[in-house]
Every structure is written in C-alpha cells, then in structure tokens.
C-alpha atoms as a PDB file:
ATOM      1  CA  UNK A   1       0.000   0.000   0.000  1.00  0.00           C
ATOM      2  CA  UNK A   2       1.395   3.436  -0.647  1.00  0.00           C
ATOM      3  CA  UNK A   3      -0.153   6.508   0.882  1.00  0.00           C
ATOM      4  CA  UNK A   4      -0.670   9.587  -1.324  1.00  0.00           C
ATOM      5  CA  UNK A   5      -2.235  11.704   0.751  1.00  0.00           C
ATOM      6  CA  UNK A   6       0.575  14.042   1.760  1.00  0.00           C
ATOM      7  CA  UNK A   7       0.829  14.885  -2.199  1.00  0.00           C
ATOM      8  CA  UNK A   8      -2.476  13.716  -4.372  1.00  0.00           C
ATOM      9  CA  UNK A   9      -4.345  14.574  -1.042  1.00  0.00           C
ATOM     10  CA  UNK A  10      -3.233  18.118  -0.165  1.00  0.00           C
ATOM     11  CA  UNK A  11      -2.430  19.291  -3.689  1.00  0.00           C
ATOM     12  CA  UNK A  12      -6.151  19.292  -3.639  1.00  0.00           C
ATOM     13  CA  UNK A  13      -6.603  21.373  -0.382  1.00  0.00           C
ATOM     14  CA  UNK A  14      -7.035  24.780  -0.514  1.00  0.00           C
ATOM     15  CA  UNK A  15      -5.564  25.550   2.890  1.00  0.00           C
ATOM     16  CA  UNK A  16      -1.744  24.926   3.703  1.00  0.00           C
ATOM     17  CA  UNK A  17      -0.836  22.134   6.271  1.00  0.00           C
ATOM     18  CA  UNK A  18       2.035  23.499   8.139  1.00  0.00           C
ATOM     19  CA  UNK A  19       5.125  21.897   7.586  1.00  0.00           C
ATOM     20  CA  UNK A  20       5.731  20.649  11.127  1.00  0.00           C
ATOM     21  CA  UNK A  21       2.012  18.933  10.764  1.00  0.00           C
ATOM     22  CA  UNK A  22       2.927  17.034   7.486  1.00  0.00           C
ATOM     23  CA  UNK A  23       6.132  15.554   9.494  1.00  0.00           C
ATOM     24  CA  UNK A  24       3.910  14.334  12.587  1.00  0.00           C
ATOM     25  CA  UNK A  25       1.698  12.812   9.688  1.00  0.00           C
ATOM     26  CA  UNK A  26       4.380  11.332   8.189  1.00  0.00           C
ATOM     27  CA  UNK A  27       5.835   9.783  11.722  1.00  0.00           C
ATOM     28  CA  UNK A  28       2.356   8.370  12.282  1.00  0.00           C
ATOM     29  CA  UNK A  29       2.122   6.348   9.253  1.00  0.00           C
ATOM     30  CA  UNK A  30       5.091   4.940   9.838  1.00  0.00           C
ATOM     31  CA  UNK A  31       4.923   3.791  12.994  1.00  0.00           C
ATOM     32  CA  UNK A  32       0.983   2.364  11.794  1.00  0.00           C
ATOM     33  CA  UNK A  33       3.794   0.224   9.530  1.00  0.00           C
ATOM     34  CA  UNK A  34       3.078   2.266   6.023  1.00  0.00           C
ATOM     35  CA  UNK A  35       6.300   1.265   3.942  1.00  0.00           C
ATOM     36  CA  UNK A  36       5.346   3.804   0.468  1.00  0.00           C
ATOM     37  CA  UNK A  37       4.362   7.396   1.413  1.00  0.00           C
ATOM     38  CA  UNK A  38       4.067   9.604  -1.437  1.00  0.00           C
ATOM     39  CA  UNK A  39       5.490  12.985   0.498  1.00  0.00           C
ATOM     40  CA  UNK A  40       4.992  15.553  -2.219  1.00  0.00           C
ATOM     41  CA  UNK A  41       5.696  16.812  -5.791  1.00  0.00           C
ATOM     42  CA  UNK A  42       8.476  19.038  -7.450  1.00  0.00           C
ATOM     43  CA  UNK A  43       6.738  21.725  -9.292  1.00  0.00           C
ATOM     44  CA  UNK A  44       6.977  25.039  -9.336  1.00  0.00           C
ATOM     45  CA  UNK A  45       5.852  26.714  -5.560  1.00  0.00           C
ATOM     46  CA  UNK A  46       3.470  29.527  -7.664  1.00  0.00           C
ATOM     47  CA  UNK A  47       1.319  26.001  -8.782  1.00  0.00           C
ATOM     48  CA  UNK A  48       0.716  24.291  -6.429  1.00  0.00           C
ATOM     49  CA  UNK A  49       1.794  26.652  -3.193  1.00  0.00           C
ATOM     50  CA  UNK A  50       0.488  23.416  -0.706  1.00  0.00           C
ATOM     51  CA  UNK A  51       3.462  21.048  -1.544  1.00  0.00           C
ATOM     52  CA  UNK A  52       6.297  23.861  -1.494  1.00  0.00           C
ATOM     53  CA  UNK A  53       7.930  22.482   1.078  1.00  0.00           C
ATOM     54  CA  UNK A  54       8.433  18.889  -0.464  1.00  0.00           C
ATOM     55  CA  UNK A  55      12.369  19.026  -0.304  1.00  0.00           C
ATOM     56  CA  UNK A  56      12.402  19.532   4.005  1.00  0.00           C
ATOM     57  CA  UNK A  57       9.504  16.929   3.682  1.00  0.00           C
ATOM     58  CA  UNK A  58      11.436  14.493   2.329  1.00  0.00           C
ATOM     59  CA  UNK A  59      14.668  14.944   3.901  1.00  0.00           C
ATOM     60  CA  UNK A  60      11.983  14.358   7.423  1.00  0.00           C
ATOM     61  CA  UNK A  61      10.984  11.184   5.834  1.00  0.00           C
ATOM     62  CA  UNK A  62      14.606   9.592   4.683  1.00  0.00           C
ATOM     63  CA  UNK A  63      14.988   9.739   8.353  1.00  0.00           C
ATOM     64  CA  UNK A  64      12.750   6.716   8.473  1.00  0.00           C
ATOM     65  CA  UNK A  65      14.923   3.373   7.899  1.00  0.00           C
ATOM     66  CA  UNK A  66      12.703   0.691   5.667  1.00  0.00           C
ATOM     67  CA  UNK A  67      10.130   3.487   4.212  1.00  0.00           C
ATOM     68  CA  UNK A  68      10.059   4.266   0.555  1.00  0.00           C
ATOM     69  CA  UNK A  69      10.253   7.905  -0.062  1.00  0.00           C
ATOM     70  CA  UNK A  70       8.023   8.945  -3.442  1.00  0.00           C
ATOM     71  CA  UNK A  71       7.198  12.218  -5.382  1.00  0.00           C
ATOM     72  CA  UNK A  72       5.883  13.138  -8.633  1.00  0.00           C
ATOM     73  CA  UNK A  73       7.749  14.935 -11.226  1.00  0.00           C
ATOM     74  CA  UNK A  74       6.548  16.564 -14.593  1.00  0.00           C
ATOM     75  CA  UNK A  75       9.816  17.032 -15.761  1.00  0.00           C
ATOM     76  CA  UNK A  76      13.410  16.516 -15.908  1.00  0.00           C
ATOM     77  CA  UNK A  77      14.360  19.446 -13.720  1.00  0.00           C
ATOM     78  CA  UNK A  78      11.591  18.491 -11.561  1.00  0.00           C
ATOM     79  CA  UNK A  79      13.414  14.810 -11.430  1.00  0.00           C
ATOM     80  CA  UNK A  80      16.669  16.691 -11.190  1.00  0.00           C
ATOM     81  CA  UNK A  81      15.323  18.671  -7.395  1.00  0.00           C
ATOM     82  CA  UNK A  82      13.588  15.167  -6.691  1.00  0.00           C
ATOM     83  CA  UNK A  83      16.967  13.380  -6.902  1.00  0.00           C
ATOM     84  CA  UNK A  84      19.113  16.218  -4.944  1.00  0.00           C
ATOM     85  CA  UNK A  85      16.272  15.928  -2.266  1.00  0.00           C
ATOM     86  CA  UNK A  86      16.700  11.955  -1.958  1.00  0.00           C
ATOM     87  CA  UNK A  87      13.508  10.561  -3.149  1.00  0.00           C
ATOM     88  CA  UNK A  88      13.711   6.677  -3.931  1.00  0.00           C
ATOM     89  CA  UNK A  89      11.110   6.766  -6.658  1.00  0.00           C
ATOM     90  CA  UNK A  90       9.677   8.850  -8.838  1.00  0.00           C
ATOM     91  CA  UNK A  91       6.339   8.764 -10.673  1.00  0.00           C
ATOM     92  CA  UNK A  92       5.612  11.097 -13.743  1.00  0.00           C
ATOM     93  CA  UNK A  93       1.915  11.011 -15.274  1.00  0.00           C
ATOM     94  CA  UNK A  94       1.481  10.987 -19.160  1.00  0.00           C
ATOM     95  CA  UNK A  95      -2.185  11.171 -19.864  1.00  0.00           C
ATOM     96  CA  UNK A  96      -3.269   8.909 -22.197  1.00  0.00           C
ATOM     97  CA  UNK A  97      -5.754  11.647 -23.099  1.00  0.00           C
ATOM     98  CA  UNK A  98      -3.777  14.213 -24.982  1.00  0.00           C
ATOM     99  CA  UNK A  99      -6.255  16.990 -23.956  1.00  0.00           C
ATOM    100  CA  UNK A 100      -5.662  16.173 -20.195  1.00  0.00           C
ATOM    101  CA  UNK A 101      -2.211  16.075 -20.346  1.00  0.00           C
ATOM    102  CA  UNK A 102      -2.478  19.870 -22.196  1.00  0.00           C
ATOM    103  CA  UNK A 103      -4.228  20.623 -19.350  1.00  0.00           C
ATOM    104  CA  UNK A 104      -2.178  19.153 -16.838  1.00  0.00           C
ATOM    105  CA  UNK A 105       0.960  19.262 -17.709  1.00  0.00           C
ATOM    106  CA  UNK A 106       0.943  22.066 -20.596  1.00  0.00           C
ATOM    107  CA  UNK A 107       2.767  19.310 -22.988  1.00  0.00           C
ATOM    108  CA  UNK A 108       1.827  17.044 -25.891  1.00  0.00           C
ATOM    109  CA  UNK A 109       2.613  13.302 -25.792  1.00  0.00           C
ATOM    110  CA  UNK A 110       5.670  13.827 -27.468  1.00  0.00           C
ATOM    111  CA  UNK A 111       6.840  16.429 -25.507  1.00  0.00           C
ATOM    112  CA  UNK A 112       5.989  14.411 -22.140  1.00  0.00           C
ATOM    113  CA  UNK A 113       7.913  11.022 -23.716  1.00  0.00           C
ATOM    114  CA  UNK A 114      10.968  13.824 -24.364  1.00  0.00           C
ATOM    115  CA  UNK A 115      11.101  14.705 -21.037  1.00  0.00           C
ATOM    116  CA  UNK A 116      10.750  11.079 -19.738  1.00  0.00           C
ATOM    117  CA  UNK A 117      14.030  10.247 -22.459  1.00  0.00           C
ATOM    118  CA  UNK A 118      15.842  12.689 -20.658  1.00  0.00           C
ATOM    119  CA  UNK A 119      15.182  11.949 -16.912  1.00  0.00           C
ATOM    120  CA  UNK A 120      16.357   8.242 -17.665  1.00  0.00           C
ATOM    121  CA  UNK A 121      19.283   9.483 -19.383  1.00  0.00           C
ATOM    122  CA  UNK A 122      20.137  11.298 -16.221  1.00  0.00           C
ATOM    123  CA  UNK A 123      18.853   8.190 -13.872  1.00  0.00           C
ATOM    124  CA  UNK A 124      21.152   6.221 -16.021  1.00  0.00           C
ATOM    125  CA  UNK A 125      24.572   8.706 -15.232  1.00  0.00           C
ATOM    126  CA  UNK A 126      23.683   7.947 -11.300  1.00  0.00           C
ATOM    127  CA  UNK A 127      25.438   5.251  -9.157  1.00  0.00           C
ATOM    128  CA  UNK A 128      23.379   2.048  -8.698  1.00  0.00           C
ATOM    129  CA  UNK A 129      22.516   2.967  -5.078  1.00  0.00           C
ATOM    130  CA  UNK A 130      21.623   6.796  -6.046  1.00  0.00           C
ATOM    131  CA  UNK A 131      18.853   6.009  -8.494  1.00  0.00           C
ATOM    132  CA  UNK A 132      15.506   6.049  -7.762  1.00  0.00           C
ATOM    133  CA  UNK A 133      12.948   3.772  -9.082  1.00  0.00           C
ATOM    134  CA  UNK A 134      11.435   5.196 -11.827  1.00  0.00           C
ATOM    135  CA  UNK A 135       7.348   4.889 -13.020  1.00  0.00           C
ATOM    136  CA  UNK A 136       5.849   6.200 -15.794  1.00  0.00           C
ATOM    137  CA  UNK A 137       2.024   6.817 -14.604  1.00  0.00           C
ATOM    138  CA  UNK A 138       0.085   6.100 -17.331  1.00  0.00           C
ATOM    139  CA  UNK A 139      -2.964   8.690 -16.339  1.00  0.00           C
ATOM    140  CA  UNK A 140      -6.530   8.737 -17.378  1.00  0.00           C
ATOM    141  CA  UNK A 141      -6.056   5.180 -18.640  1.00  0.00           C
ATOM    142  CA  UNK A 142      -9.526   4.152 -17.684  1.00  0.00           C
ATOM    143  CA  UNK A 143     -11.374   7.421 -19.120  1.00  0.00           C
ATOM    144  CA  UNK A 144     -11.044  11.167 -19.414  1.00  0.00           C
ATOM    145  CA  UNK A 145     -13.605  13.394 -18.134  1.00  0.00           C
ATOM    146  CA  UNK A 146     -12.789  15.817 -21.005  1.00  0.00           C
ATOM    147  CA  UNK A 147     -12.421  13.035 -23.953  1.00  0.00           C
ATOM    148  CA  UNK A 148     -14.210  10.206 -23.285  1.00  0.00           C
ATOM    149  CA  UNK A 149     -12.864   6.689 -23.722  1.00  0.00           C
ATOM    150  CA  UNK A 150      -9.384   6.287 -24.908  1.00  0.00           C
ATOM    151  CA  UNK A 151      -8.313   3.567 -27.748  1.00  0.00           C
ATOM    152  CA  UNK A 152      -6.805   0.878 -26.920  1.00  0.00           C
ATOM    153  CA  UNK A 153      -3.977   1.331 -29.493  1.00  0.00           C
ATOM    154  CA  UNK A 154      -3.246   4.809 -27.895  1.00  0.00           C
ATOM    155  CA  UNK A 155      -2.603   3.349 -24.704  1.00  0.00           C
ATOM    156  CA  UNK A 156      -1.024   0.349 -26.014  1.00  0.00           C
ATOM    157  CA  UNK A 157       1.321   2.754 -27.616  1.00  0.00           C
ATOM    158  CA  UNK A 158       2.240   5.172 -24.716  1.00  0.00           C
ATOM    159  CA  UNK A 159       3.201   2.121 -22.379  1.00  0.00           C
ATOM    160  CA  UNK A 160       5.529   0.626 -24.963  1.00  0.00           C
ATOM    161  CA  UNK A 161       6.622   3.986 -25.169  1.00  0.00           C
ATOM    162  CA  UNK A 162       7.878   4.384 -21.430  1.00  0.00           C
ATOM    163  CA  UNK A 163       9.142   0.969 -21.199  1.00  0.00           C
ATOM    164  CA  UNK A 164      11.608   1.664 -24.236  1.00  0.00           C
ATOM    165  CA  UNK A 165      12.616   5.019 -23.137  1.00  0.00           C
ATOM    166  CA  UNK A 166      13.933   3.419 -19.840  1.00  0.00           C
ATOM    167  CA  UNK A 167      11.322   3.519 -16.766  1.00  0.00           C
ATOM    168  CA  UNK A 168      11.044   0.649 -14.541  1.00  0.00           C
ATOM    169  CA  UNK A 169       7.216   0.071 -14.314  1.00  0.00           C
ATOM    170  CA  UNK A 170       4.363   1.363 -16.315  1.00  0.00           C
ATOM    171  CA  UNK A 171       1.482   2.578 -13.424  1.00  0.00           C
ATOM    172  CA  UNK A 172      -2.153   2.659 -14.224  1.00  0.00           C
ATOM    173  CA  UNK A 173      -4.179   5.395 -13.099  1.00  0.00           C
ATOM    174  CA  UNK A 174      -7.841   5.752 -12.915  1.00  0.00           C
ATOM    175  CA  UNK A 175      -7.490  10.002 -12.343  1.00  0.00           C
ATOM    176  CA  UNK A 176     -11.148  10.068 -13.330  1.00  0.00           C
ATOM    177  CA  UNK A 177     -12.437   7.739 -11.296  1.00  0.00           C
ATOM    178  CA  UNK A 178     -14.181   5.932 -14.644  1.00  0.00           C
ATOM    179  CA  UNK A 179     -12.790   2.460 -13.665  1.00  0.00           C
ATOM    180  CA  UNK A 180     -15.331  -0.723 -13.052  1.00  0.00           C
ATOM    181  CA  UNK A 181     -13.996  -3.848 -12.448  1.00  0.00           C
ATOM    182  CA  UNK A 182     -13.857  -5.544 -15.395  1.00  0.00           C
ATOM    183  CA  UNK A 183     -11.933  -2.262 -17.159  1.00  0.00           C
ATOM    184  CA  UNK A 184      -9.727  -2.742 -13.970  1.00  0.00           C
ATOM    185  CA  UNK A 185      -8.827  -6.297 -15.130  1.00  0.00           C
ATOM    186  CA  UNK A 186      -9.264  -5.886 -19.008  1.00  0.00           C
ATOM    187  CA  UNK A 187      -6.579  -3.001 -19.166  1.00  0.00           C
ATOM    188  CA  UNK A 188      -4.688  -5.077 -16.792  1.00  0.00           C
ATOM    189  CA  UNK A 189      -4.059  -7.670 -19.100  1.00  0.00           C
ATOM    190  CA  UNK A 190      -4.085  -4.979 -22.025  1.00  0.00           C
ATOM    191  CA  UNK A 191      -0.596  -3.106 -21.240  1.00  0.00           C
ATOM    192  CA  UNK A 192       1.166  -6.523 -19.774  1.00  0.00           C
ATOM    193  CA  UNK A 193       0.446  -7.869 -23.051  1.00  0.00           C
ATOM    194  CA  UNK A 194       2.442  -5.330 -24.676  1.00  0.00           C
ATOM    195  CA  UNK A 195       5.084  -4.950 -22.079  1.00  0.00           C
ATOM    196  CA  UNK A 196       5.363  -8.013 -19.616  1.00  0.00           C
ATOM    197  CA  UNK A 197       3.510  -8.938 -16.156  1.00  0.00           C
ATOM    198  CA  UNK A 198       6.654  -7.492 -14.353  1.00  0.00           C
ATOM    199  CA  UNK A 199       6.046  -3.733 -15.504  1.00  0.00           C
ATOM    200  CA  UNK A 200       2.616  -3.500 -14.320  1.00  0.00           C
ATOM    201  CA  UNK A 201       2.404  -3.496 -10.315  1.00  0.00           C
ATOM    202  CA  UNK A 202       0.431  -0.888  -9.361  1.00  0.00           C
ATOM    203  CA  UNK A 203      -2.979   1.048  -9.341  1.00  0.00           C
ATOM    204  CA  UNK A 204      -4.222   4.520  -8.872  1.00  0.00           C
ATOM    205  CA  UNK A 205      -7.852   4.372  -7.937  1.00  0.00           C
ATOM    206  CA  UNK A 206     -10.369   6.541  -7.198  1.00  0.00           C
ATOM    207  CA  UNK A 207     -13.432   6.266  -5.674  1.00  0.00           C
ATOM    208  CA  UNK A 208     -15.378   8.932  -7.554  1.00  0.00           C
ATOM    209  CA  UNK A 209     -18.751   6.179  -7.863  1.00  0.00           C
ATOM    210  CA  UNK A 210     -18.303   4.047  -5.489  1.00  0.00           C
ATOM    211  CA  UNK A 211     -16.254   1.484  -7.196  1.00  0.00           C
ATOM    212  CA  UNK A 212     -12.999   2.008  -5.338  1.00  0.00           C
ATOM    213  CA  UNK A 213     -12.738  -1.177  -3.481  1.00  0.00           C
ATOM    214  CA  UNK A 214     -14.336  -3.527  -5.814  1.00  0.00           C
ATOM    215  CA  UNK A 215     -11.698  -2.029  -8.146  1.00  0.00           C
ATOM    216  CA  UNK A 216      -8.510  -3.181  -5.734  1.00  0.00           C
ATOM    217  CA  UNK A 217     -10.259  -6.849  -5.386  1.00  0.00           C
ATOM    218  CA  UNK A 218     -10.513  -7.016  -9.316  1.00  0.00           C
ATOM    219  CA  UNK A 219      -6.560  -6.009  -9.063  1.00  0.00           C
ATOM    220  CA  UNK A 220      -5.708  -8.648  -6.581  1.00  0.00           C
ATOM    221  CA  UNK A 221      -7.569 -10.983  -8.681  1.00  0.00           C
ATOM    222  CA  UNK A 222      -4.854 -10.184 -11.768  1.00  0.00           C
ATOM    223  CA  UNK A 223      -2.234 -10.097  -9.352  1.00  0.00           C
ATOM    224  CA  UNK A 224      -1.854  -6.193  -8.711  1.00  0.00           C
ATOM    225  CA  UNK A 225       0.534  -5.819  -5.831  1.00  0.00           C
ATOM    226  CA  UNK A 226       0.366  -2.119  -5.142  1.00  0.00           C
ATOM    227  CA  UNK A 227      -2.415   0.315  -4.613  1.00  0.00           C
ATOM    228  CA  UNK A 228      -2.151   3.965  -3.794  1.00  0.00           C
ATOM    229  CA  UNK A 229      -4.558   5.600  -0.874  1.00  0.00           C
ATOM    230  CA  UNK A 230      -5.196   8.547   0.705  1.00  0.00           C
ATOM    231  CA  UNK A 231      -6.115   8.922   4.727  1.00  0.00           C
ATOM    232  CA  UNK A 232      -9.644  10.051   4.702  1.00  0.00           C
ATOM    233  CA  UNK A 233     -10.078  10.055   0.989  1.00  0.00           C
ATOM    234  CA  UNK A 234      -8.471  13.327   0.479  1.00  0.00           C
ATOM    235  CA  UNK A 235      -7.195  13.658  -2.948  1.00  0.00           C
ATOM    236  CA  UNK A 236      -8.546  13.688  -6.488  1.00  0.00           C
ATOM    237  CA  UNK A 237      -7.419  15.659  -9.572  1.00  0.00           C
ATOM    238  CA  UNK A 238      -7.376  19.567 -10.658  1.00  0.00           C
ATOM    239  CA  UNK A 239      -7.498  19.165 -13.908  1.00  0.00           C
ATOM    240  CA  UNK A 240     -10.368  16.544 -14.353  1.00  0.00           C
ATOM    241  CA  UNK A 241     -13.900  18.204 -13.365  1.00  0.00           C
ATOM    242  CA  UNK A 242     -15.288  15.857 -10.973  1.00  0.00           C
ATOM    243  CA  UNK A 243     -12.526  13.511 -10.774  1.00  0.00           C
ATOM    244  CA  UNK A 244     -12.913  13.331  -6.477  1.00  0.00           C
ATOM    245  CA  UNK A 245     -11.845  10.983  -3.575  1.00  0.00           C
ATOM    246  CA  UNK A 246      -9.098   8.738  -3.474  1.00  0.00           C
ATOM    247  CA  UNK A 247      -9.611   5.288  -1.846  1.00  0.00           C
ATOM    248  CA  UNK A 248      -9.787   5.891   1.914  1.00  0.00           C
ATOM    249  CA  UNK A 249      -6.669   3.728   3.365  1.00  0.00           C
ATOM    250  CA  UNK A 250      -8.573   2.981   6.531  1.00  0.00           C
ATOM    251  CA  UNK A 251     -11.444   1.364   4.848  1.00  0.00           C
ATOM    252  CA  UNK A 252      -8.496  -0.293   2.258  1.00  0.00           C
ATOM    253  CA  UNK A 253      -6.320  -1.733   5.371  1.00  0.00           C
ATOM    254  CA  UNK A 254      -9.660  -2.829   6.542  1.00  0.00           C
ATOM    255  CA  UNK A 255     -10.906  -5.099   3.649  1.00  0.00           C
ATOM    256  CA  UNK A 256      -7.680  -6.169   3.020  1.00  0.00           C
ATOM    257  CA  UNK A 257      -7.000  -7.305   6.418  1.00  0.00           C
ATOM    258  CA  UNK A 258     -10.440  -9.100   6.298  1.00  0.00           C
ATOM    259  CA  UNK A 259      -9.482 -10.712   2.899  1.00  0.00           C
ATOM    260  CA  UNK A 260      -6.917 -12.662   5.010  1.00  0.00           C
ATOM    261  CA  UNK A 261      -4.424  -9.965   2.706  1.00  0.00           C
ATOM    262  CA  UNK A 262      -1.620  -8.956   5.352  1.00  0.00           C
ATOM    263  CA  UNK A 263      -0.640  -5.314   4.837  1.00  0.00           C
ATOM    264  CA  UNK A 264       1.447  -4.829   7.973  1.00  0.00           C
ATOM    265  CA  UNK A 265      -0.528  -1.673   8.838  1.00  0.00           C
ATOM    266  CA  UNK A 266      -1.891  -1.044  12.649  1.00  0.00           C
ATOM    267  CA  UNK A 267      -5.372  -0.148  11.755  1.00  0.00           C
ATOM    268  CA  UNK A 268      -5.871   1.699  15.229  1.00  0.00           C
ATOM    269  CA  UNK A 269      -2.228   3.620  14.881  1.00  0.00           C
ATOM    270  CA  UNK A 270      -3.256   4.370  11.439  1.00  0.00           C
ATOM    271  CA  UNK A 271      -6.063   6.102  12.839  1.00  0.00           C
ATOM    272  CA  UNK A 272      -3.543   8.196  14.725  1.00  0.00           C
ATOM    273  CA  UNK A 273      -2.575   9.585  11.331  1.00  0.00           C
ATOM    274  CA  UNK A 274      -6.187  10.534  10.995  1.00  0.00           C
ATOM    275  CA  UNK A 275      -6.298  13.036  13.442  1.00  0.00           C
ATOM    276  CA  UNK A 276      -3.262  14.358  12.946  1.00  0.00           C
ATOM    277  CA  UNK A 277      -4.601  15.782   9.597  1.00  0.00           C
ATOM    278  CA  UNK A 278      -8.515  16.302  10.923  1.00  0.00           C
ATOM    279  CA  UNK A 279      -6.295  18.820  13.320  1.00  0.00           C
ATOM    280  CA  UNK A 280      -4.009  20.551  10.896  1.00  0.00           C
ATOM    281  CA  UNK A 281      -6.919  21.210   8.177  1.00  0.00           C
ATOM    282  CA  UNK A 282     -10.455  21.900  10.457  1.00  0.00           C
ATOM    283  CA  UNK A 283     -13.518  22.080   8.470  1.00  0.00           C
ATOM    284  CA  UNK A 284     -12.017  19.731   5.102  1.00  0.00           C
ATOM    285  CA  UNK A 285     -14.371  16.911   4.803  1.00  0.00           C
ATOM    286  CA  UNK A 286     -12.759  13.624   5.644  1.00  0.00           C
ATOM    287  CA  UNK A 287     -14.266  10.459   4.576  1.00  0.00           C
ATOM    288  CA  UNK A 288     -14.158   6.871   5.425  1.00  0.00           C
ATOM    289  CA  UNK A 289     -16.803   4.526   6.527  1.00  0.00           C
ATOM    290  CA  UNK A 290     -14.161   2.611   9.184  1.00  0.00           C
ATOM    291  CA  UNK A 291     -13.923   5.848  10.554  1.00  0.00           C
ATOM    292  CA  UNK A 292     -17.823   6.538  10.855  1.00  0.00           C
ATOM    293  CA  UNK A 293     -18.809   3.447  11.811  1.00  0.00           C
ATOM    294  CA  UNK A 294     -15.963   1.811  13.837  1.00  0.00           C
ATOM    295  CA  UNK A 295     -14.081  -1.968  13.623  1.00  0.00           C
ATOM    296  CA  UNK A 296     -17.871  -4.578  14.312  1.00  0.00           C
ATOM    297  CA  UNK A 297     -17.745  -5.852  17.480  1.00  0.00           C
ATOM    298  CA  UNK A 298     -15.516  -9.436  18.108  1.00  0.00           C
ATOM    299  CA  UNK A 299     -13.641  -8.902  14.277  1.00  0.00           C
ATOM    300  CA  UNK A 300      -9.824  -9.546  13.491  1.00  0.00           C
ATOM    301  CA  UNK A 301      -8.489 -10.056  10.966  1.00  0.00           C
ATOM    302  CA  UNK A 302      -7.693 -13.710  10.250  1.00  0.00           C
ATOM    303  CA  UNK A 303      -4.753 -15.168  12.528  1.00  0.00           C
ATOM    304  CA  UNK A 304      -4.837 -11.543  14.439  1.00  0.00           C
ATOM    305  CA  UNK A 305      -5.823 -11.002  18.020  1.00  0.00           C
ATOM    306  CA  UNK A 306      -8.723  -8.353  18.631  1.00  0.00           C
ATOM    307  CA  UNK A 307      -7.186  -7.371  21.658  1.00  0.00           C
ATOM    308  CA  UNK A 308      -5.708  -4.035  20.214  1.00  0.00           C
ATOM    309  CA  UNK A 309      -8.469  -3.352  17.560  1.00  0.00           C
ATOM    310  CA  UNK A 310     -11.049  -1.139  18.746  1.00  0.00           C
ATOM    311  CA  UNK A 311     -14.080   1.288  17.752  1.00  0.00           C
ATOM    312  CA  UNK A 312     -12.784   4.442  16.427  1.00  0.00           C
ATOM    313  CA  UNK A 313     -15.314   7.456  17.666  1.00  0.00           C
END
C-alpha cells in the first residue's frame, strides 16, 4: 500500500498544512507500519503553493529506515530537485488523453515522452545505489472526463513507449475515477500484453462512484501488488472536473486485512494519522466509513488477536 495523501491529497486542499504537521503525519504512518508514502511533488511553488515544502519533507521522511520515499515529477528538472532531495522513486503522469495532459501538464505526448528520455538518461549517469525507481504513470487510462474513452492502441502505444525510453514500471491510473472492475482487469491484461507482467504493479484508484474497493479486489484478482490511498479520501485531480476521492486507506487496510491480505498496517495507529490531519486542516471533509462506523464488534483479521483493535469514535 502506498499513501498519497501528503501529495495527491493536499495538492487538492485549498488551505496549507504546516510543515511541522505534514512531518507528525508522516511519523504516524510509519509507525501504523506504512512502507510507500508519497510525500509531495516538485513543481513550481506559484502552482501548487500546498506542496512547497516537499524538499524539508522528504529529507523528514529519509529519516525513516525501511520506508520508501516517493514524489511526482513533470519534468526533468523536476526529477533533477527530486533526486538532490533523496527521493527513492519517482512517478511522472502521461495522460493517455492528450487533452488532459495539455491541461495538466501544458505538454503534448511527445513532448511528455521527451522529457521522460531525458530523466532516464540522467537516472542512467547515477550510481546504482543513487537512483531512484522510476514509473511512468500512465494517467486517465480508464477514461477522461474531457475526452471520453481512450483507444486501446493509444494506450497500447504510450506504455511501450515508457518501457523503451527506460522507466522501470508502467502505473495505471484511474485520475477520473471511470474504472469498473472488469476495465480494472481488461486493461490489466491490455498493457502486460504489450510490455510483460513485471512492468505493471500498481494502481491509482479513485473512488469517484463508489467502485474504489471492488476495483482493488478485481486487481488482486490479476495479481496487482500495489495500490495507492489517501487517509480520509483526500485527494482527487485539478485538472479533471469531478474527478474526487481517493480510496480511503482505513477502509483499504480494513478489507484487506479481512481478505486474510496482510498489509502490515496497525489499523488503530493508522487512525492516529487521521487526526493528525482532521487537526491541521479543520472544516475539510474527511471520509471513510471505518472511521464513521468503527471496527464490528468481536472482528480480526484472520490469525490476528482483537485485543488491540477497537471502535474508532
């Protein structure tokens, strides 16, 4: 599981956490055993003012032994602060929809696949044990708010396109919030056709209609290994109207857990996390249903003791 909420989640804030907030938030997950926490991005401060402090926000996290340290980049100088600042992977988004990535990132396809040449050009100049891991996020995969349904030969295309240019993994993400389950496993199967069952680990869902969860089971059913959350459901995208709510990673660790799936997440530490940001941004709507409701009565997770698992008010 990697947390996003510290970037996807507060790039989509209007108020500022303080910095010394993000860091407690940050020490919480970890100690609830999160191992991927997705701290921030490298973009210009004027853009997105909420994530200017990523470089003292990851230099806080590296302090963390066994936790891998992620941002997003749009660029190669973007890559270039990420890599002075000692993140351990990167992840750059290349809408599949040509009119979202315009929006997004100002930049055709071509343009985006230049820059993502040149970052692993630079990644490549790096010793072994400087050099991030490096995904290209293949965005709007599942369906574009602004163009509809994208073919299959476009996306087809941009992953082979990653892969040959140099990045370790090709990432599939639902920024819309269009996925069902059966795109979830059909596009799945699409882009490891084209570039091997080893390049495609991981999922960005949303939970725009509901589907979220149902869309992680029909992952785990392919043999998806990594899904990205946000505490509380913050998160969604700027640039896609009505692309809201990431997963909720309470209500994820919680079905998981139940699945007999171990995560190695303390679901009542990770709760600690929760408050941390409830306190740092009053009045944003958190959401979560493990929250609101609280752990039923006598449950554990299979082979766990319910002795530490309790209702969370």
């Amino acid at each position: 599981m990697s947390e996003v909420g510290p970037r996807d989640g507060l790039q989509n804030v209007k108020r500022v956490m303080p910095t010394e907030a993000k860091k407690v938030w940050i020490d919480e997950l970890v100690a609830a055993g999160v191992k991927e926490i997705e701290v921030g991005s490298f973009v210009p401060a004027k853009l997105i003012p909420q994530l200017a402090d990523t470089p003292e926000i990851v230099a806080h996290a590296r302090r963390h032994e066994g936790v891998t340290v992620a941002a997003l980049v749009p660029n190669r100088r973007g890559a270039a602060d990420a890599i002075s600042a000692g993140v351990q992977k990167l992840t750059l988004p290349l809408s599949v929809s040509e009119t979202h990535s315009l929006a997004n990132l100002r930049k055709t396809h071509e343009q985006v696949l230049g820059e993502v040449r040149q970052i692993c050009a630079m990644l490549a100049q790096l010793p072994k044990e400087r050099r991030p891991h490096f995904e290209g996020s293949l965005s709007t995969v599942f369906g574009c708010t602004l163009e509809g349904a994208i073919s299959d030969a476009t996306i087809l295309r941009l992953a082979a396109a990653l892969m040959e240019a140099g990045c370790d993994e090709v990432g599939l993400s639902d920024t819309t919030g269009y996925a069902t389950p059966h795109e979830v496993q059909r596009v799945v199967r699409l882009v490891r056709g084209e570039v091997g069952d080893a390049a495609v680990t991981g999922l960005h869902l949303h939970n725009t209609r509901g589907l979220g969860l149902a869309n992680v089971l029909a992952g785990l059913e392919v043999g998806i290994g990594t899904f990205d959350s946000s505490i509380g459901g913050l998160g969604g995208c700027p640039f896609a109207p009505g692309a809201s709510g990431n997963i909720v990673t309470e209500d994820l660790v919680f079905m998981l857990e139940s699945q007999g799936c171990r995560t190695g997440i303390d679901l009542d530490r990770l709760m600690e996390s929760r408050r941390v940001v409830a306190a740092a941004l009053p009045g944003e709507p958190l959401y979560g249903f493990i929250a609101d409701a609280g752990i039923p009565k006598g449950w554990s997770a299979p082979g766990q003791s319910t002795e530490k698992l309790r209702t969370f008010a």
